[in-house]
N, C-alpha and C. Protein backbone atom coordinates (compact mmCIF):
# COMPACT_ATOMS: atom_id res chain seq x y z
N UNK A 1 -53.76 -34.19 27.69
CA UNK A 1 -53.16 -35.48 27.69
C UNK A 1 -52.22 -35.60 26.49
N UNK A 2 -50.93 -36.06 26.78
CA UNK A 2 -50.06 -36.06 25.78
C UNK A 2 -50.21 -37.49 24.53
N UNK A 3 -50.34 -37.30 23.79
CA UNK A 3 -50.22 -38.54 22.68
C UNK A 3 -48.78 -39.28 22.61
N UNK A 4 -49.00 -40.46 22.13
CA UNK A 4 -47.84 -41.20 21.78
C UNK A 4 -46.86 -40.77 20.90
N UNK A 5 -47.50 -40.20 20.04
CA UNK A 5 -46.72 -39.72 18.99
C UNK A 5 -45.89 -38.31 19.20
N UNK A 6 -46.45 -37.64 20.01
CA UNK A 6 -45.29 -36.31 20.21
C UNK A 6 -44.31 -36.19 21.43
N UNK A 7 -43.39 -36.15 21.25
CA UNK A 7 -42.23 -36.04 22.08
C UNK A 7 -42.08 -35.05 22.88
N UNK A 8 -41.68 -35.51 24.17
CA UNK A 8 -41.82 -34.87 25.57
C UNK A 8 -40.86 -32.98 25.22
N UNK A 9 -39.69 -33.34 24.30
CA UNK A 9 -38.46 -32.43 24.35
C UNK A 9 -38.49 -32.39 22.81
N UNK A 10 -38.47 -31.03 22.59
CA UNK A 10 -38.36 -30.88 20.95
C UNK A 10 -37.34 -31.48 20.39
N UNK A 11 -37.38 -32.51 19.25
CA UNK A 11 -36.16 -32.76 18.87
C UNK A 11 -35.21 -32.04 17.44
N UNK A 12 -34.07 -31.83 18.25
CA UNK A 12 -33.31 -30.93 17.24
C UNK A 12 -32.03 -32.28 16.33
N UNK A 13 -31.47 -31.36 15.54
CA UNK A 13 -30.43 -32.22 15.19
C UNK A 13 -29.31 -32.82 15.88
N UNK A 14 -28.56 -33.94 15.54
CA UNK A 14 -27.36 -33.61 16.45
C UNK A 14 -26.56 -33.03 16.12
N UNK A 15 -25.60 -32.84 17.35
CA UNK A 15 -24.73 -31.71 17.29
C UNK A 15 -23.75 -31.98 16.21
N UNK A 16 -22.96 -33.15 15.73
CA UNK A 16 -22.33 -32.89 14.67
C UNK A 16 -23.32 -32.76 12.99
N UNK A 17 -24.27 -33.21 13.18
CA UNK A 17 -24.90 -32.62 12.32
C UNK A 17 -25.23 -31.40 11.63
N UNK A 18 -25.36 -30.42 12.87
CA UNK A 18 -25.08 -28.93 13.02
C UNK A 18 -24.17 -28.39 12.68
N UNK A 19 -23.02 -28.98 12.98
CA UNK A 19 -21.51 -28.40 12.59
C UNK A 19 -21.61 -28.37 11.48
N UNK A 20 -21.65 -29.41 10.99
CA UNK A 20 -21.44 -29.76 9.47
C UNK A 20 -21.98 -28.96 8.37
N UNK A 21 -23.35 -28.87 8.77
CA UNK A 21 -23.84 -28.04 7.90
C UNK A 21 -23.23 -26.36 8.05
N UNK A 22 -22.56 -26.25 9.15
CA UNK A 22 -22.13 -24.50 9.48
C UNK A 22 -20.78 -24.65 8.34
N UNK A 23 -20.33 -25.96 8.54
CA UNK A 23 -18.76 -25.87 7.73
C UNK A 23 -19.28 -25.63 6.47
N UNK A 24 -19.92 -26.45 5.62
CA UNK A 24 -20.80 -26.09 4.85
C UNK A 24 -20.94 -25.45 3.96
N UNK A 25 -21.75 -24.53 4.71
CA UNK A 25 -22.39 -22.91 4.68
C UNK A 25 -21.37 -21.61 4.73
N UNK A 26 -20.51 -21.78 4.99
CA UNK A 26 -19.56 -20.90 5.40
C UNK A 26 -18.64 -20.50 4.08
N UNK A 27 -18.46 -19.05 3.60
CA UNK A 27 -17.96 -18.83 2.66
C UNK A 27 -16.50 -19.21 2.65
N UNK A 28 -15.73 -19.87 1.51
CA UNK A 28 -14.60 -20.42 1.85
C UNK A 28 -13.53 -19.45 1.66
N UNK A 29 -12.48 -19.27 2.20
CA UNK A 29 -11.53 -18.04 2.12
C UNK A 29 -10.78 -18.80 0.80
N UNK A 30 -10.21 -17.72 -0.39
CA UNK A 30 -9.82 -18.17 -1.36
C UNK A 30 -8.31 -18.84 -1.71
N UNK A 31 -7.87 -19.64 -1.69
CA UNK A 31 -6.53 -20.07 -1.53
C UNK A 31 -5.37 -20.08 -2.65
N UNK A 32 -4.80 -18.53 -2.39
CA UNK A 32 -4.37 -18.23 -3.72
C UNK A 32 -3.01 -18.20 -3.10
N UNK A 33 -2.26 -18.77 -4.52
CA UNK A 33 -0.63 -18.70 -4.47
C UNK A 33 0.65 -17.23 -4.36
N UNK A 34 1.13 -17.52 -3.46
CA UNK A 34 1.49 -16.74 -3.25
C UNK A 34 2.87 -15.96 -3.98
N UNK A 35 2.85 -14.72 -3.86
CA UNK A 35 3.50 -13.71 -5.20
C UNK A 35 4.66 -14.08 -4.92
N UNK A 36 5.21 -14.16 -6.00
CA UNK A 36 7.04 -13.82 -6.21
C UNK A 36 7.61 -13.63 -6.74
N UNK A 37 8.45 -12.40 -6.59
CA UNK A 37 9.27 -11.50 -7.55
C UNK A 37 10.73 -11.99 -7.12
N UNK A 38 11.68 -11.02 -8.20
CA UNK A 38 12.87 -11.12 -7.67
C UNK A 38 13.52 -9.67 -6.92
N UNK A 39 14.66 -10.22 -5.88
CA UNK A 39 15.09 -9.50 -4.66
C UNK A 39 15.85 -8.64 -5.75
N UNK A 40 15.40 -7.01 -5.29
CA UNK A 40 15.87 -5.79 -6.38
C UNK A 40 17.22 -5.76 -6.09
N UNK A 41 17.67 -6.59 -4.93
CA UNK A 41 19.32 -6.23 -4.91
C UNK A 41 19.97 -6.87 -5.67
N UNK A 42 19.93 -8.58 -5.08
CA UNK A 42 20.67 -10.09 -5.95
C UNK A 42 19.58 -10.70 -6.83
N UNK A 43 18.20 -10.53 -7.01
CA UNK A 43 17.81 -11.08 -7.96
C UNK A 43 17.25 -12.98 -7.59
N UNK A 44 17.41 -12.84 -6.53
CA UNK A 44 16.91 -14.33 -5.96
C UNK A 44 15.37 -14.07 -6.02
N UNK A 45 14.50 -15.11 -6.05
CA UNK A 45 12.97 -15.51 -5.93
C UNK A 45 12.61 -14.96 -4.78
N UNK A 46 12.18 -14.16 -4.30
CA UNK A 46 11.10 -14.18 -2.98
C UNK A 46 9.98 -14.06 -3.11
N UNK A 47 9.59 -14.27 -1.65
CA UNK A 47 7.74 -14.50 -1.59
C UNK A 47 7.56 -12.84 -1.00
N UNK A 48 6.35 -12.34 -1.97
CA UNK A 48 5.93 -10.81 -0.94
C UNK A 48 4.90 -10.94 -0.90
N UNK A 49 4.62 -11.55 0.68
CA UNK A 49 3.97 -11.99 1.58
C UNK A 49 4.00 -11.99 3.32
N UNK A 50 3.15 -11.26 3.86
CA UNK A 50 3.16 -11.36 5.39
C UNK A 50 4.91 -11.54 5.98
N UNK A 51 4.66 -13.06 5.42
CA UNK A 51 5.58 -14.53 6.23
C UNK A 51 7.26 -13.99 5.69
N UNK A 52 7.33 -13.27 5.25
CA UNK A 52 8.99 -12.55 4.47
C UNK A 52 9.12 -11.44 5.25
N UNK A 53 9.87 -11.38 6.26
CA UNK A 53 9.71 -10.10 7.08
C UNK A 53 10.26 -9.05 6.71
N UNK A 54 11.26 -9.52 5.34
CA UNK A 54 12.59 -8.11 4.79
C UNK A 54 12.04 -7.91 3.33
N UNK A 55 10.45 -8.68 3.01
CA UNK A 55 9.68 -8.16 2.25
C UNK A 55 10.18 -6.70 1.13
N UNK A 56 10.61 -6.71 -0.31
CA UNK A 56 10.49 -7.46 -1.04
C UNK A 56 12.05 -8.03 -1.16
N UNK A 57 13.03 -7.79 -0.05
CA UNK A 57 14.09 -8.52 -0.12
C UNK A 57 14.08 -10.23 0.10
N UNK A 58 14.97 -10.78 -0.30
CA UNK A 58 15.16 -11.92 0.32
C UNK A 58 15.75 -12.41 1.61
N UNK A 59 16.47 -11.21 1.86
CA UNK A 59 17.42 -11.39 3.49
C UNK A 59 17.58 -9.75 4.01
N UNK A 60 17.81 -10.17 5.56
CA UNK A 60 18.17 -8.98 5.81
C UNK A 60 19.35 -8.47 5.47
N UNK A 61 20.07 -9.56 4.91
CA UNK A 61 21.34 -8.50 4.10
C UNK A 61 21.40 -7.53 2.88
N UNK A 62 20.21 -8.29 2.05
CA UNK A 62 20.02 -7.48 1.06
C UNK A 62 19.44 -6.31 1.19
N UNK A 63 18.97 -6.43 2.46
CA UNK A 63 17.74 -5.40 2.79
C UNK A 63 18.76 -4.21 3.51
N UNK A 64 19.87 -4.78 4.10
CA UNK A 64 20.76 -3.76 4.33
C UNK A 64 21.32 -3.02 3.79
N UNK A 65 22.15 -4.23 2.63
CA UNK A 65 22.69 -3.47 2.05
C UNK A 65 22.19 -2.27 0.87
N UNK A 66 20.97 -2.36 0.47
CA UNK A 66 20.35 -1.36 0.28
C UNK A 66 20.24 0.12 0.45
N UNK A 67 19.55 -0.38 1.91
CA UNK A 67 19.50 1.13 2.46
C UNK A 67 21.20 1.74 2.58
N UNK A 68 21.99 0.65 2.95
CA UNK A 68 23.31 1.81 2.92
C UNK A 68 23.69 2.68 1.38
N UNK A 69 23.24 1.82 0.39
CA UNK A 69 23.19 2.43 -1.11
C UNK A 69 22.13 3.41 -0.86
N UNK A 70 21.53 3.88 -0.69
CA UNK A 70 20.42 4.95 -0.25
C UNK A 70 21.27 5.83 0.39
N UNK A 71 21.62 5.45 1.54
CA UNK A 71 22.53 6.40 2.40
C UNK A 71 23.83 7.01 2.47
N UNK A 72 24.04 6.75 1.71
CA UNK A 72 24.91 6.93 0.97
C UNK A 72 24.94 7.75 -0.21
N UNK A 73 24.18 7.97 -0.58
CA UNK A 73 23.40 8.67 -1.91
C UNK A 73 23.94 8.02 -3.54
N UNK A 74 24.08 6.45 -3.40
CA UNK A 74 24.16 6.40 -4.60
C UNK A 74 22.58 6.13 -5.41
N UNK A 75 21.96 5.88 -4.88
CA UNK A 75 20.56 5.96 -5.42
C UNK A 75 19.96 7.51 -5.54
N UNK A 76 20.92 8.65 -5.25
CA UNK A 76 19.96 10.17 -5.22
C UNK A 76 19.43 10.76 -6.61
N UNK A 77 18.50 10.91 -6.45
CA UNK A 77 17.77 11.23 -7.16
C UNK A 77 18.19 12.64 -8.58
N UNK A 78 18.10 13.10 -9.64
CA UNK A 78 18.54 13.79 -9.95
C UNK A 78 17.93 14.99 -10.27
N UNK A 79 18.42 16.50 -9.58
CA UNK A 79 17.79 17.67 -9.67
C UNK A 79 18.10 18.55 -11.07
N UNK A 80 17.01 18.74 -11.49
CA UNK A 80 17.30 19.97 -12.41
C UNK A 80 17.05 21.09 -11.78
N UNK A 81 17.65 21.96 -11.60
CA UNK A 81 17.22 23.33 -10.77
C UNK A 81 16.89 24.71 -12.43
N UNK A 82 15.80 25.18 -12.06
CA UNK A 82 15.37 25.99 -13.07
C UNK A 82 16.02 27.67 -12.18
N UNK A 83 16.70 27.89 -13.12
CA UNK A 83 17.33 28.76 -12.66
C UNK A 83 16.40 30.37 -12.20
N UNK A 84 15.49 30.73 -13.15
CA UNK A 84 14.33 31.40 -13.41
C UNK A 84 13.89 31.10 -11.87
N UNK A 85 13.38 30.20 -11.82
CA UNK A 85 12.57 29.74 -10.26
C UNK A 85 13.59 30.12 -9.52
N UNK A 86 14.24 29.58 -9.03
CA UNK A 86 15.34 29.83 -7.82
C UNK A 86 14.73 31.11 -7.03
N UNK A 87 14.62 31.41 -6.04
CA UNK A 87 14.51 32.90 -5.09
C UNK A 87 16.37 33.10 -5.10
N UNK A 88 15.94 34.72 -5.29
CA UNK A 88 17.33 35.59 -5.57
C UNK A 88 17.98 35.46 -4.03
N UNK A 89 18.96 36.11 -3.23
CA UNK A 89 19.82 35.75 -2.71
C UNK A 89 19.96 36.97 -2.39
N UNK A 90 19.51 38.23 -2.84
CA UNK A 90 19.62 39.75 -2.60
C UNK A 90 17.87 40.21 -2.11
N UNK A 91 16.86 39.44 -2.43
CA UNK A 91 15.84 39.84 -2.31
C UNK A 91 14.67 40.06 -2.89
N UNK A 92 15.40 39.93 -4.44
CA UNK A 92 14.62 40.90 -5.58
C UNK A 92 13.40 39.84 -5.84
């Protein structure tokens, strides 16, 4: 025989009650500011971040014009060739 005092259906919390405590509980992702340097071509502020798609440029122009300085070879790099090293050319 059931008593007065205990309830037919277990009672739980309610549902926004539940939530709440999950929001809560939940480790918070950290909300940090986002980086910014200046564009190595013109020197403008950008963000290097995801959301900058020509990342660490500011535009895709800068970002172009770049690589054509690359392609170009005014950015090439400079070789010292050790003459000693070199492989001979006759075999030896």
């Amino acid at each position: 025989m059931l008593s007065a005092v205990e309830p037919l259906i277990p009672l739980r919390r309610p549902i926004r009650a539940r939530i709440q405590s999950q929001i809560h509980t939940a480790t918070p992702t950290p909300m940090t500011a986002p980086r910014i340097a200046a564009c190595p071509r013109c020197g403008t502020s950008t963000r290097l971040d995801p959301q900058n798609v020509w990342r660490p440029f500011c535009s895709e122009r800068c970002k172009l014009i770049d690589l054509g300085d690359w392609m170009s070879g005014r950015y090439a790099l400079p070789v010292t060739e050790d003459p000693e090293a070199a492989p001979d050319q006759d075999g030896e």
